[in-house]
N, C-alpha and C. Protein backbone atom coordinates (compact mmCIF):
# COMPACT_ATOMS: atom_id res chain seq x y z
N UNK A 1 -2.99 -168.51 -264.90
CA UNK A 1 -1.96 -168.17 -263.92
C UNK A 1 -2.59 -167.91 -262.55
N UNK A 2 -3.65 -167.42 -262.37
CA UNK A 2 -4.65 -167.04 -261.16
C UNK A 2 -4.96 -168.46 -260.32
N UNK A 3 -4.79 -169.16 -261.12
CA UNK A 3 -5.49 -170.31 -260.92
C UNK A 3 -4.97 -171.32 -259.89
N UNK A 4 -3.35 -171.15 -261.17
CA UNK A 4 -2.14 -171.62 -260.64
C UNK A 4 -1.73 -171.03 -259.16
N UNK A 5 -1.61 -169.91 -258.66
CA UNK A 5 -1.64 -169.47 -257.60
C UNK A 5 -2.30 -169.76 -256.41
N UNK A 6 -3.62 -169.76 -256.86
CA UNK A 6 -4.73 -169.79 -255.86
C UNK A 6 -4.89 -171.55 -255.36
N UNK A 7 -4.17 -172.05 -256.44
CA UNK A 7 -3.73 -174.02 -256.15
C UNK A 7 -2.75 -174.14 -255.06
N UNK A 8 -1.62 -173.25 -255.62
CA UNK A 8 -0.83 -173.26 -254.70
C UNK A 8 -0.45 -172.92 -253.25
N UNK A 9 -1.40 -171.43 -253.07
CA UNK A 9 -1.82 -171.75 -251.66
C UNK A 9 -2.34 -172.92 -250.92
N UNK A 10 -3.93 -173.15 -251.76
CA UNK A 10 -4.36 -174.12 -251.21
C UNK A 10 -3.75 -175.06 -251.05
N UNK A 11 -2.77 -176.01 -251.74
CA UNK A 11 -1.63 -176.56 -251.38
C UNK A 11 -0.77 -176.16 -250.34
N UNK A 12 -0.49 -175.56 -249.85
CA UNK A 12 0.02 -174.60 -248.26
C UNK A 12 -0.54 -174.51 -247.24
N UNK A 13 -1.87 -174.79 -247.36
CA UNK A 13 -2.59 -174.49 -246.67
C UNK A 13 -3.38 -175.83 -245.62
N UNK A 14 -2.81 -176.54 -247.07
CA UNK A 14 -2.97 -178.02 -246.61
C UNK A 14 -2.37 -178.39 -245.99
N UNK A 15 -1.24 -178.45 -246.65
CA UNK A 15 0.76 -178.76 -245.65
C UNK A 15 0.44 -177.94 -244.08
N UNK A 16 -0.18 -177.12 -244.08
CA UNK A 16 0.08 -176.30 -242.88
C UNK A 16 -1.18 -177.12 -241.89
N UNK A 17 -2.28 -177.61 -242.40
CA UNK A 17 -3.16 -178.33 -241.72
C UNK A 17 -2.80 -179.78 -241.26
N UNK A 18 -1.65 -180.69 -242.43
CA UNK A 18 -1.11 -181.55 -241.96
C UNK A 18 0.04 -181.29 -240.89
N UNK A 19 0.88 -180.28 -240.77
CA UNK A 19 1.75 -180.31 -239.98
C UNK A 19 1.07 -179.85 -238.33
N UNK A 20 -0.13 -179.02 -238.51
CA UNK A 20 -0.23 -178.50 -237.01
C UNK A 20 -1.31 -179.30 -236.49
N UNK A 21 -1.44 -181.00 -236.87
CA UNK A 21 -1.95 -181.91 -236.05
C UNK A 21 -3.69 -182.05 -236.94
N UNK A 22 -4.64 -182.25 -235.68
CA UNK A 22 -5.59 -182.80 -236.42
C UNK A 22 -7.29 -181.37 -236.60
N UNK A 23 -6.24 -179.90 -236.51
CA UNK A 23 -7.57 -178.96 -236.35
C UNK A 23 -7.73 -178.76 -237.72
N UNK A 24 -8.41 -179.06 -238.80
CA UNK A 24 -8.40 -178.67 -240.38
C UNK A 24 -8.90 -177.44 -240.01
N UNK A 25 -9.27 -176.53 -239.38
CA UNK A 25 -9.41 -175.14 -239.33
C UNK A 25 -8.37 -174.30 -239.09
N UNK A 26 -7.52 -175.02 -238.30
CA UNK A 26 -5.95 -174.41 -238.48
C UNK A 26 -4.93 -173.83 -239.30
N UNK A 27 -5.03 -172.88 -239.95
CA UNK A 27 -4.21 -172.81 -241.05
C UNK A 27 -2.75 -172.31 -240.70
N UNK A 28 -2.32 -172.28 -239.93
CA UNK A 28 -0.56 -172.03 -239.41
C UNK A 28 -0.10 -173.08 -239.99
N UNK A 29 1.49 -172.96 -240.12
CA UNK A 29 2.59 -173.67 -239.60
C UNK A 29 3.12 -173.99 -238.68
N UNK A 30 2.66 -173.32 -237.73
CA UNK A 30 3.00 -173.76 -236.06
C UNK A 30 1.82 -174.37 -235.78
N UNK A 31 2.26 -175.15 -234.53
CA UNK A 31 1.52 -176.81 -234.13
C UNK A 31 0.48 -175.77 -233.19
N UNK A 32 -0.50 -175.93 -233.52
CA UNK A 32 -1.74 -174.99 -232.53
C UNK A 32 -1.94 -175.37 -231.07
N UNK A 33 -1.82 -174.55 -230.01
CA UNK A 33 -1.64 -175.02 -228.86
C UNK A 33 -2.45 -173.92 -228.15
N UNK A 34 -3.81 -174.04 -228.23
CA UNK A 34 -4.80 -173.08 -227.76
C UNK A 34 -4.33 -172.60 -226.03
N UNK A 35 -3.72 -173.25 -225.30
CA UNK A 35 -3.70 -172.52 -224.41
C UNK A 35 -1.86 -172.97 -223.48
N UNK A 36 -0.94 -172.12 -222.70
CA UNK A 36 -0.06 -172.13 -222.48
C UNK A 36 -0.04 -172.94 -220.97
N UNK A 37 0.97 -173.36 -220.30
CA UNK A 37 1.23 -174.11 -219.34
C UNK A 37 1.64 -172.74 -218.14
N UNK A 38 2.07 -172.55 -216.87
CA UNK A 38 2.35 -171.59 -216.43
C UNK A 38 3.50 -172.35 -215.93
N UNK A 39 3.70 -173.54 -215.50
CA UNK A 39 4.73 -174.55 -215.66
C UNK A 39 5.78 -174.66 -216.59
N UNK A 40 5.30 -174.25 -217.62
CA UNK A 40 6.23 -174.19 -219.12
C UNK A 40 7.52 -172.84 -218.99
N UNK A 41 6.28 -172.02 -218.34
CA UNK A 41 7.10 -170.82 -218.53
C UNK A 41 8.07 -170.59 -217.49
N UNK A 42 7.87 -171.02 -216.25
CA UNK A 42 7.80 -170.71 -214.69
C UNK A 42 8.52 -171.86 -213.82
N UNK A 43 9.83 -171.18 -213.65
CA UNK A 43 10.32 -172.16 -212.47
C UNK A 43 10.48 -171.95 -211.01
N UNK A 44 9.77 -170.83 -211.14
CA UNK A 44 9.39 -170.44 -209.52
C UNK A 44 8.87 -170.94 -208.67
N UNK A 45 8.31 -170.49 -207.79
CA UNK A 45 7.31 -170.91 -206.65
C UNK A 45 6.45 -171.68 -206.94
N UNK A 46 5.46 -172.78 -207.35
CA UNK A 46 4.14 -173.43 -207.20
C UNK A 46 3.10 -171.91 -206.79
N UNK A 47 2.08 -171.25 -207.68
CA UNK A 47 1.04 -170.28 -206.95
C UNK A 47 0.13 -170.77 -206.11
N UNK A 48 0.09 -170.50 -205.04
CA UNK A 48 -0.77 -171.17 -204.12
C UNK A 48 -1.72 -170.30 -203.71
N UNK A 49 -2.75 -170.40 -202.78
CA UNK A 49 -3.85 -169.27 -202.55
C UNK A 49 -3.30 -167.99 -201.74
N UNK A 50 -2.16 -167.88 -201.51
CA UNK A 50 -1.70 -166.45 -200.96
C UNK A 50 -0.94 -165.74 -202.06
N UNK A 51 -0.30 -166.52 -203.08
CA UNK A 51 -0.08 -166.43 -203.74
C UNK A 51 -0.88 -165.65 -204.92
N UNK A 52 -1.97 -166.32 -204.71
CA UNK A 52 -3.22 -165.85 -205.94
C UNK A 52 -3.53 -164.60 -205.32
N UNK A 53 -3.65 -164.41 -203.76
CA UNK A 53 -4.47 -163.19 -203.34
C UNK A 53 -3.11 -161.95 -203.65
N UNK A 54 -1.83 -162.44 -203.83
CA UNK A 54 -1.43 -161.01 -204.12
C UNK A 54 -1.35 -160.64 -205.34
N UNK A 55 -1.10 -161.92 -206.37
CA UNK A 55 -1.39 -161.40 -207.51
C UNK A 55 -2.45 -160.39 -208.31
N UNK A 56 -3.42 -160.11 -207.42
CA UNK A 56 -4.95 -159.00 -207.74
C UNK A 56 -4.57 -157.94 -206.71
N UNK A 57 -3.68 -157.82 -206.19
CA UNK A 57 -3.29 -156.37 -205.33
C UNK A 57 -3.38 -155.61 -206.05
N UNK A 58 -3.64 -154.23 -205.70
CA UNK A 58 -3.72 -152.92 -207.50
C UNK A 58 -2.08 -152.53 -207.50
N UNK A 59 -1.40 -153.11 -206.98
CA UNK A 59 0.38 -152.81 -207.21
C UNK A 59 1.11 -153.73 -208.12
N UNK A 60 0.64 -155.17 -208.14
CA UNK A 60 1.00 -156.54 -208.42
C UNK A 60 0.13 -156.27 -209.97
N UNK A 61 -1.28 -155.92 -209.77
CA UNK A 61 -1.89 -156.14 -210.86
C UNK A 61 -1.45 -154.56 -212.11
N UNK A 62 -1.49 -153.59 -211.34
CA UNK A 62 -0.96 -152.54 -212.08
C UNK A 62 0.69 -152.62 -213.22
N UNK A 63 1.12 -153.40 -212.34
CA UNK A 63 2.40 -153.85 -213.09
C UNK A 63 2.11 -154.70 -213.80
N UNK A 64 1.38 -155.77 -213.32
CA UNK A 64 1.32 -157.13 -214.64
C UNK A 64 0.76 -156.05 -216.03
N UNK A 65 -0.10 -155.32 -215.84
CA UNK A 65 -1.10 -154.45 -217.15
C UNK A 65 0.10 -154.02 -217.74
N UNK A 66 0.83 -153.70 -217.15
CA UNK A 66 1.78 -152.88 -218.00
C UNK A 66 3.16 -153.20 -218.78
N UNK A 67 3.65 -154.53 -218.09
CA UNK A 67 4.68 -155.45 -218.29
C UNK A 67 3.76 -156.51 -219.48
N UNK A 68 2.59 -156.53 -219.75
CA UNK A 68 1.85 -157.73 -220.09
C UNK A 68 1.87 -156.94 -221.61
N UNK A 69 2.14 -155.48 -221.91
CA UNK A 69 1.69 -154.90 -222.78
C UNK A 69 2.90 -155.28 -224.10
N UNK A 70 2.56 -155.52 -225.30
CA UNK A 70 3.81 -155.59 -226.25
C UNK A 70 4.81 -154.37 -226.96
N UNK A 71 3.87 -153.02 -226.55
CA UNK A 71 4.32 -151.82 -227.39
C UNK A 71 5.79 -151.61 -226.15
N UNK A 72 5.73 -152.04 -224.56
CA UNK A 72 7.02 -151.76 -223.82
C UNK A 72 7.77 -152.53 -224.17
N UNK A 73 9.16 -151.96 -224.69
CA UNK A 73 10.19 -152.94 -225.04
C UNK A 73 10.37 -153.28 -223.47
N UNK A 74 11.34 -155.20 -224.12
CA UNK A 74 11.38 -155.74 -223.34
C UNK A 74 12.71 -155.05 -222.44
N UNK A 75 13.62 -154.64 -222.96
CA UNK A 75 14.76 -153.91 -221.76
C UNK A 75 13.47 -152.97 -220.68
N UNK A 76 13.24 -152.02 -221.09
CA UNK A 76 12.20 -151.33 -220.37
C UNK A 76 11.17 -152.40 -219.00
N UNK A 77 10.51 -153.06 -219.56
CA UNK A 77 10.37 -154.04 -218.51
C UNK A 77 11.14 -155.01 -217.79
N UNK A 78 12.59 -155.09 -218.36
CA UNK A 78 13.30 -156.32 -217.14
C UNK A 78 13.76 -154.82 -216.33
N UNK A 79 13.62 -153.60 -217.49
CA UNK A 79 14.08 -152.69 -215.72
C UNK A 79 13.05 -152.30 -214.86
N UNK A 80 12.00 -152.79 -214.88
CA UNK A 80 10.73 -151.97 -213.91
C UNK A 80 10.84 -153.51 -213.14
N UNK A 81 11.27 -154.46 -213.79
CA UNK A 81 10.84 -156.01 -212.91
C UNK A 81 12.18 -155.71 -211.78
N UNK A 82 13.20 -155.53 -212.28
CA UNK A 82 14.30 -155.62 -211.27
C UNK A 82 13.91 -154.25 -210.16
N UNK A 83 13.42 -153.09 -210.80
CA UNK A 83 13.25 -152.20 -209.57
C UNK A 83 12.08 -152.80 -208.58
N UNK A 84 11.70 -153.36 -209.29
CA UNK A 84 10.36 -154.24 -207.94
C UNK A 84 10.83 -155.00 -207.42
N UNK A 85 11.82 -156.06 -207.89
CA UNK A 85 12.31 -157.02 -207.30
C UNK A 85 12.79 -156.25 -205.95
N UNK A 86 13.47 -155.09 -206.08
CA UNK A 86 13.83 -154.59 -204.74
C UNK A 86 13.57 -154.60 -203.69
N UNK A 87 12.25 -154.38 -203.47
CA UNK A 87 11.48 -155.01 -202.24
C UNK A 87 10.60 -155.98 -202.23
N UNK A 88 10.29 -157.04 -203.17
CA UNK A 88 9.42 -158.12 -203.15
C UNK A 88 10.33 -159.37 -202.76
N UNK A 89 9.45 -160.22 -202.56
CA UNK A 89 9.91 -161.73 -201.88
C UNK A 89 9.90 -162.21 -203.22
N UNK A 90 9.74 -163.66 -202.55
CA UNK A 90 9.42 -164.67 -203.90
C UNK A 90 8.33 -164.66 -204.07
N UNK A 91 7.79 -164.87 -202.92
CA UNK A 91 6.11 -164.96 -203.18
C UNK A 91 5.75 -163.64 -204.20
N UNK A 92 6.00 -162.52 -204.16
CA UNK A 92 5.31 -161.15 -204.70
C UNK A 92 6.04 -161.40 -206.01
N UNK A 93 7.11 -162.04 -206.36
CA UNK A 93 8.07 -162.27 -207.51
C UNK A 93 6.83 -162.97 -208.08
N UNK A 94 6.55 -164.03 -207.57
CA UNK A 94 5.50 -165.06 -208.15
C UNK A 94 4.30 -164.42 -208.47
N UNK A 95 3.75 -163.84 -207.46
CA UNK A 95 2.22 -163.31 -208.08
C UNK A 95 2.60 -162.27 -209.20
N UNK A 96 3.37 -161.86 -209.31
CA UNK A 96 3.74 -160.63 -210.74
C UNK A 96 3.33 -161.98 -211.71
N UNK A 97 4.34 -162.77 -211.59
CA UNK A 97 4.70 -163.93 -212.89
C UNK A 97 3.09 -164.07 -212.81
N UNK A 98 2.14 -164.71 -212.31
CA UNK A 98 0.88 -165.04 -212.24
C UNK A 98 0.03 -164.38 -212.55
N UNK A 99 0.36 -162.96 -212.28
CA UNK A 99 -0.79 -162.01 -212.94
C UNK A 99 -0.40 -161.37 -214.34
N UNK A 100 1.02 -161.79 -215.00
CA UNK A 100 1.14 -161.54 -216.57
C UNK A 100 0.71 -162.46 -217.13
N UNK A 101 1.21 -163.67 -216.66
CA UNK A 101 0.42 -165.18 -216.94
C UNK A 101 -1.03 -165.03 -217.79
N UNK A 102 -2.21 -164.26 -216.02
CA UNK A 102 -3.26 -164.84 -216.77
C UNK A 102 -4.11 -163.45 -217.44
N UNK A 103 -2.77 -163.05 -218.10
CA UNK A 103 -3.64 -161.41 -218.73
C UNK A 103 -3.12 -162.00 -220.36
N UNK A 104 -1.53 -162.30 -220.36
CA UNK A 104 -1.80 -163.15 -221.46
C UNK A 104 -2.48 -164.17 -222.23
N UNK A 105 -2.44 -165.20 -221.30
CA UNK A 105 -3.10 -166.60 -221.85
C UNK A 105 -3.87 -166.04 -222.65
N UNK A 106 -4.97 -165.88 -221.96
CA UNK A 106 -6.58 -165.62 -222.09
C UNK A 106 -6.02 -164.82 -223.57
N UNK A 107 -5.77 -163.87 -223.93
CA UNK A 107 -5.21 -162.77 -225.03
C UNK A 107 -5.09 -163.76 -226.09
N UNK A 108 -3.84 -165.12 -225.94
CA UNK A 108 -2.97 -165.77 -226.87
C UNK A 108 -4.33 -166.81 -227.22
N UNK A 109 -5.21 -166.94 -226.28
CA UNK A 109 -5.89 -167.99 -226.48
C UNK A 109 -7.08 -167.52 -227.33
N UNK A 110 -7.71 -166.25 -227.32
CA UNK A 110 -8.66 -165.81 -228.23
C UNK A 110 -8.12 -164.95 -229.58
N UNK A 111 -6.90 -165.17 -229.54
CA UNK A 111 -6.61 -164.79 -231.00
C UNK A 111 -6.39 -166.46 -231.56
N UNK A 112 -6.10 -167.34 -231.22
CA UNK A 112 -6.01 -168.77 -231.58
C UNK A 112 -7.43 -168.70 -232.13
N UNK A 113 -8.38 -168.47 -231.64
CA UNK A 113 -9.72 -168.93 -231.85
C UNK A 113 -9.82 -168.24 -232.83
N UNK A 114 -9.52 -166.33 -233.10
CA UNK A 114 -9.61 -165.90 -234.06
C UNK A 114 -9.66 -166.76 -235.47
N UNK A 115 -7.61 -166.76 -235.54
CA UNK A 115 -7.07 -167.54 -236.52
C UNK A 115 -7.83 -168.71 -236.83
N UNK A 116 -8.59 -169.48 -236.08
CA UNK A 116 -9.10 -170.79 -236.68
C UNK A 116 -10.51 -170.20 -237.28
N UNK A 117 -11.18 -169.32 -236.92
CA UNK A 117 -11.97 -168.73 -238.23
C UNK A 117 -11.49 -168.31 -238.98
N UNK A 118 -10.73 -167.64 -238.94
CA UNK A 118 -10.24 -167.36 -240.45
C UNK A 118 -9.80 -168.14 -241.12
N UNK A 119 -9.07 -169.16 -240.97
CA UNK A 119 -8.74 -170.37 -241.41
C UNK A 119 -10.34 -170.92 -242.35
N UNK A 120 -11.34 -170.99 -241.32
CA UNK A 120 -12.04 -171.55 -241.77
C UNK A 120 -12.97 -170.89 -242.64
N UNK A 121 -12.84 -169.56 -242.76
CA UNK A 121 -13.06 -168.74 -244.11
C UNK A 121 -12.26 -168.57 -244.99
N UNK A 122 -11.37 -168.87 -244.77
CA UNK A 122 -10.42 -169.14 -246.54
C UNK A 122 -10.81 -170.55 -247.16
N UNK A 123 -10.75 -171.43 -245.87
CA UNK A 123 -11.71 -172.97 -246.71
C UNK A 123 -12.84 -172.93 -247.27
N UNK A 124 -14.07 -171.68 -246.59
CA UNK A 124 -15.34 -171.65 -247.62
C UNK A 124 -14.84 -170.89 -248.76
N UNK A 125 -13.82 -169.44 -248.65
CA UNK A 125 -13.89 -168.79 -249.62
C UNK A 125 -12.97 -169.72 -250.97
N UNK A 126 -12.54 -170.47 -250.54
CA UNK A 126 -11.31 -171.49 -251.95
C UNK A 126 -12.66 -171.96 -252.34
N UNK A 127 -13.41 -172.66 -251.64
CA UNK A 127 -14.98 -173.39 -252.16
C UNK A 127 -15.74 -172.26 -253.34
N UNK A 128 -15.94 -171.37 -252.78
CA UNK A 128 -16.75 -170.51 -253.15
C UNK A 128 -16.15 -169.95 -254.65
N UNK A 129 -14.68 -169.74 -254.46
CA UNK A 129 -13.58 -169.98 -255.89
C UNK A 129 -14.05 -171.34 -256.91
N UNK A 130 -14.12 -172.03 -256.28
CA UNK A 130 -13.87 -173.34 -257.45
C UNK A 130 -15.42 -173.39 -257.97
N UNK A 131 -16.14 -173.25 -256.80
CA UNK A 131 -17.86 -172.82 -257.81
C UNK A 131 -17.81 -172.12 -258.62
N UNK A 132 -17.19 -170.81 -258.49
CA UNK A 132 -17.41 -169.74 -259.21
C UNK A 132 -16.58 -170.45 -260.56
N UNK A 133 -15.17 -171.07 -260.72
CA UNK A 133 -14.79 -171.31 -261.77
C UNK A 133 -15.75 -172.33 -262.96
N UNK A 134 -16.49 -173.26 -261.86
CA UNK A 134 -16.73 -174.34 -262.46
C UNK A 134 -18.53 -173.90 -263.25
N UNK A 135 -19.23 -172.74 -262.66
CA UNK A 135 -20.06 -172.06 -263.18
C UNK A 135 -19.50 -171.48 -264.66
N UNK A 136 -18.59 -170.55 -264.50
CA UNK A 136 -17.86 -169.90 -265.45
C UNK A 136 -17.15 -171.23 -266.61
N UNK A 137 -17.07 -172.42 -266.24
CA UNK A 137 -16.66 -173.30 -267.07
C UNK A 137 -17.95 -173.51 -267.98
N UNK A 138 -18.99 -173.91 -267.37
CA UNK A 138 -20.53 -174.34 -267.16
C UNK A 138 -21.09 -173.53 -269.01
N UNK A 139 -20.82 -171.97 -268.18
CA UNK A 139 -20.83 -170.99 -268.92
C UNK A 139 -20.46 -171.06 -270.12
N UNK A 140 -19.35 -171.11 -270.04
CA UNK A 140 -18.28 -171.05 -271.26
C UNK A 140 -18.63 -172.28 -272.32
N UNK A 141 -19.10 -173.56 -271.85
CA UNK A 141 -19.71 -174.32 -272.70
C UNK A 141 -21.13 -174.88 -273.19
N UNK A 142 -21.55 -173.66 -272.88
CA UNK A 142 -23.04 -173.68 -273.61
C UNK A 142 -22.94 -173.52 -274.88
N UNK A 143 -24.15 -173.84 -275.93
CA UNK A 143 -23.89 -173.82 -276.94
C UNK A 143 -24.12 -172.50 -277.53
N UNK A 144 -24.99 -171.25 -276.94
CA UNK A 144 -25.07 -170.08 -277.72
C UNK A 144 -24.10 -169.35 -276.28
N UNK A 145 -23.24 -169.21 -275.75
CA UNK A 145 -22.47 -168.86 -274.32
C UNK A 145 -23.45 -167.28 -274.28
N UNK A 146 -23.53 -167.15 -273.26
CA UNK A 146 -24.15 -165.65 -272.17
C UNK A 146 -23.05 -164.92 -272.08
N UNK A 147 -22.16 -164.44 -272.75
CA UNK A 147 -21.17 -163.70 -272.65
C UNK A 147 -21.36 -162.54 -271.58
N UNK A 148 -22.58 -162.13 -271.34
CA UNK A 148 -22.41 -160.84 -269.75
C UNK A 148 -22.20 -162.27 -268.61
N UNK A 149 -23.20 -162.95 -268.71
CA UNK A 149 -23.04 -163.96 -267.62
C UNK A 149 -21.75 -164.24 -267.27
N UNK A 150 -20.55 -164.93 -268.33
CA UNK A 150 -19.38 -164.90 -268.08
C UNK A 150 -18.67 -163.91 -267.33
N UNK A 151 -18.96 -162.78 -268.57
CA UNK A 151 -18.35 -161.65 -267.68
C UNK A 151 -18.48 -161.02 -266.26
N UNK A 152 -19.98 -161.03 -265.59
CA UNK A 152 -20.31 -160.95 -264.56
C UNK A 152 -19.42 -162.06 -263.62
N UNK A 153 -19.51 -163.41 -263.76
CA UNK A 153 -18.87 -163.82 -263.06
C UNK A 153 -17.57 -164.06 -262.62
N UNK A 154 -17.19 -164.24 -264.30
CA UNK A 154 -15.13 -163.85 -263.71
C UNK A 154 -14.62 -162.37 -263.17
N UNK A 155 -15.77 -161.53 -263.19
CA UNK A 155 -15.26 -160.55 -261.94
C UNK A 155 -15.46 -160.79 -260.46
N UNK A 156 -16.77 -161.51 -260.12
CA UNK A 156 -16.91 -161.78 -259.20
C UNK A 156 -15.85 -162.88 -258.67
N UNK A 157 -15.07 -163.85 -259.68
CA UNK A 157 -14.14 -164.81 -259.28
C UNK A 157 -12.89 -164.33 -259.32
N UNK A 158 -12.79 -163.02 -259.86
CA UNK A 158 -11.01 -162.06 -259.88
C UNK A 158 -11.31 -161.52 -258.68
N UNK A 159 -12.46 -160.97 -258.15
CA UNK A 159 -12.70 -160.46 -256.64
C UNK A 159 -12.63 -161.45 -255.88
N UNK A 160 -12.89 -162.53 -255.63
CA UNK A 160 -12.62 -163.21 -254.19
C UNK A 160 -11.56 -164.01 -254.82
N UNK A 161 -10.74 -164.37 -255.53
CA UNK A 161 -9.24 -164.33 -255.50
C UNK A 161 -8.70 -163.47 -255.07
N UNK A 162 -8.46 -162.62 -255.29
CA UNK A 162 -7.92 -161.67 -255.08
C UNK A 162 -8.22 -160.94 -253.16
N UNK A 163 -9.20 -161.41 -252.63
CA UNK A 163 -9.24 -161.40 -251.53
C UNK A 163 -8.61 -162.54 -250.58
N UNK A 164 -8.65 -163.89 -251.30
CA UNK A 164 -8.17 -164.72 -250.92
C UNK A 164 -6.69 -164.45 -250.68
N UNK A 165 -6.08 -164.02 -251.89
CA UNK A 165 -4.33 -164.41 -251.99
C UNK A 165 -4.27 -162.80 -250.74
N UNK A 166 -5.23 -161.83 -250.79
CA UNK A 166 -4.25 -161.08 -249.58
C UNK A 166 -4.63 -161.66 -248.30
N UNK A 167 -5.66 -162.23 -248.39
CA UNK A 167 -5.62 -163.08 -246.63
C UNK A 167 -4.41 -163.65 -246.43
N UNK A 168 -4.03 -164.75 -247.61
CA UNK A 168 -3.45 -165.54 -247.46
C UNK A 168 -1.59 -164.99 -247.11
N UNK A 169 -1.60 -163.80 -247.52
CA UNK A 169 -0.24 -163.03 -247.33
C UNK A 169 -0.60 -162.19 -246.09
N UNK A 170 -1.97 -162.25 -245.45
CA UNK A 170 -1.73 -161.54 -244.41
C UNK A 170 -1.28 -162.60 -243.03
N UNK A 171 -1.81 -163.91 -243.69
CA UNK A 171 -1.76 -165.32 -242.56
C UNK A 171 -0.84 -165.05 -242.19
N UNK A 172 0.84 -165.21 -242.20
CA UNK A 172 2.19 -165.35 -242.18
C UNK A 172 2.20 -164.26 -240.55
N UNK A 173 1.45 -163.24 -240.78
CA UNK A 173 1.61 -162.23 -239.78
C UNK A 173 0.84 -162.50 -238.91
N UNK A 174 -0.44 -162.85 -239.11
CA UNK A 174 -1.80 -163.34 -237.58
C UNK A 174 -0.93 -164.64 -237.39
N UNK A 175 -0.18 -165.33 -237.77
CA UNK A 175 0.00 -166.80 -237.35
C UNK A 175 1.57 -166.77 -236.50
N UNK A 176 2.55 -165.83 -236.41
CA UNK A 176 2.89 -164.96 -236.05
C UNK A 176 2.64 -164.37 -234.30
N UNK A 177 1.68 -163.69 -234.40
CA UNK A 177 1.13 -163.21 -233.10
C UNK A 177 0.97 -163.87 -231.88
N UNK A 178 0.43 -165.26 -232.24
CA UNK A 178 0.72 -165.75 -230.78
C UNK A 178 1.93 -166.72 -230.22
N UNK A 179 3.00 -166.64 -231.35
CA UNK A 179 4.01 -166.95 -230.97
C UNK A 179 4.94 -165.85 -230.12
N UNK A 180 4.63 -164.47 -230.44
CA UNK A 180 4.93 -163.32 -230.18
C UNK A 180 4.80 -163.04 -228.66
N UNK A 181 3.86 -163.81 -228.12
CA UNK A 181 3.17 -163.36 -227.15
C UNK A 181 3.59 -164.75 -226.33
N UNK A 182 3.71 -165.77 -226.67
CA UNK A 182 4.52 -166.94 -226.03
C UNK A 182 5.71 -166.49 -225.86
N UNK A 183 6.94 -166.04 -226.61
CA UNK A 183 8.15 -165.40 -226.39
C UNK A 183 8.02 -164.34 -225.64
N UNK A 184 6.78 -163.53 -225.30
CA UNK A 184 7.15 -162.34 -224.61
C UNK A 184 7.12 -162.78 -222.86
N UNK A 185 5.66 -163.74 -222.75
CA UNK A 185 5.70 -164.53 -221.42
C UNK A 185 6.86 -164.76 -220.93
N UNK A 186 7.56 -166.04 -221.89
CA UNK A 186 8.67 -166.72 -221.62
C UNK A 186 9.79 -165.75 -221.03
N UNK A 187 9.79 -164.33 -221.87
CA UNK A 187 11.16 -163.42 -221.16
C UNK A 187 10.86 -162.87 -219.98
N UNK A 188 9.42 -162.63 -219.91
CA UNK A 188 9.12 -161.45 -218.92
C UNK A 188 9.52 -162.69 -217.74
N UNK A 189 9.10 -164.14 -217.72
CA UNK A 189 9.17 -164.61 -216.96
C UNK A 189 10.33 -165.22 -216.35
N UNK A 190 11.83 -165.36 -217.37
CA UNK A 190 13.32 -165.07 -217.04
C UNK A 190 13.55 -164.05 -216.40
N UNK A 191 12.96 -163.28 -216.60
CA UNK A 191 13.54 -161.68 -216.29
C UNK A 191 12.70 -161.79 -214.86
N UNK A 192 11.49 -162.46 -213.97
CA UNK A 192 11.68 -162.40 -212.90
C UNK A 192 12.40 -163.47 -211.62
N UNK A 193 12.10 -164.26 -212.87
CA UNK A 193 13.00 -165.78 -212.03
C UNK A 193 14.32 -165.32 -211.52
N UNK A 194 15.10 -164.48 -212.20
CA UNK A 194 16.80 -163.93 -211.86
C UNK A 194 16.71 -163.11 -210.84
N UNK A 195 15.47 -163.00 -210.32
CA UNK A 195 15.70 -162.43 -209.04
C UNK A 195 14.74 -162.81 -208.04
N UNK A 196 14.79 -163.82 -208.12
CA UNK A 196 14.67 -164.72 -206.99
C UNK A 196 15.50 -165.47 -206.03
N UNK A 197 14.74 -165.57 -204.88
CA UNK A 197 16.24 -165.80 -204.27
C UNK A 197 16.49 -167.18 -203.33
């Protein structure tokens, strides 16, 4: 039954490597897209170099830190964006959008990298499973069998199963995260476009 399980991920795991294109270190269901567009998000202004210089103001940048953060609900930040909007232009509208921009990316883009190691440690650790079974098979058909040998090793192969299947239930949630953080861009960045003018 262990066995059966630990197939069946790997079967999932596969599906999830065929669907999100050509990274076999990828283990999501979502199509891996290491880094975001500011275009995608942003129908504002074009950032241009005055643009860039206000986005690093300690007023512009103090707000992006804090609007950029996930623990502030999002009502809470479309109300600190609209009280700024109060006295900002477009341009200062824009460098906000530009300086959440590039506090995220960078964030969404090194947990991507995360996830593809880990990905690519569940592919050695399934390896490291099927050795261990095929030892323990090895085992099992000798002609006088090592019965501690066995035993030594199907613990060592109930232990990294068993590490495997909780990675594999923790994936759903890291794979997760940087979609989290694409949806949060995307609002923060509605929420300043509507007040533009």
């Amino acid at each position: 039954m262990k066995y059966l399980v630990l197939a069946m991920a790997l079967a999932a795991a596969g599906a999830a490597h065929a669907e999100s294109g050509t990274d076999p270190d990828w283990p999501c269901v979502q199509r891996k897209q290491p880094h975001l567009s500011l275009g995608q998000m942003w129908s504002g202004p074009e950032p241009d170099e005055a643009i860039r210089s206000l986005a690093e103001t300690p007023e512009i940048a103090a707000l992006a830190d804090r609007l950029e953060q996930r623990r502030l609900p999002l009502a809470q930040a479309e109300a600190e964006i609209a009280e700024f909007s109060k006295a900002a232009d477009n341009q200062k509208l824009s460098a906000l959008m530009l300086a959440i921009f590039e506090r995220i990316d960078p964030d969404r883009s090194a947990l991507i990298s995360g996830i593809a190691r880990y990905g690519h440690k569940q592919v050695d650790l399934a390896k490291r499973i099927q050795e261990r079974r095929d030892r323990m098979e090895a085992l099992q058909k000798a002609e006088t069998p090592d019965f501690d040998a066995i035993d030594a090793e199907e613990e060592k192969l109930d232990w990294d199963s068993r590490i495997f299947q909780d990675r594999q239930q923790s994936l759903t949630y890291v794979c997760e995260t940087p979609v989290i953080l694409e949806q949060r861009v995307f609002a923060l960045a509605r929420a300043i476009s509507a007040h533009l003018q």
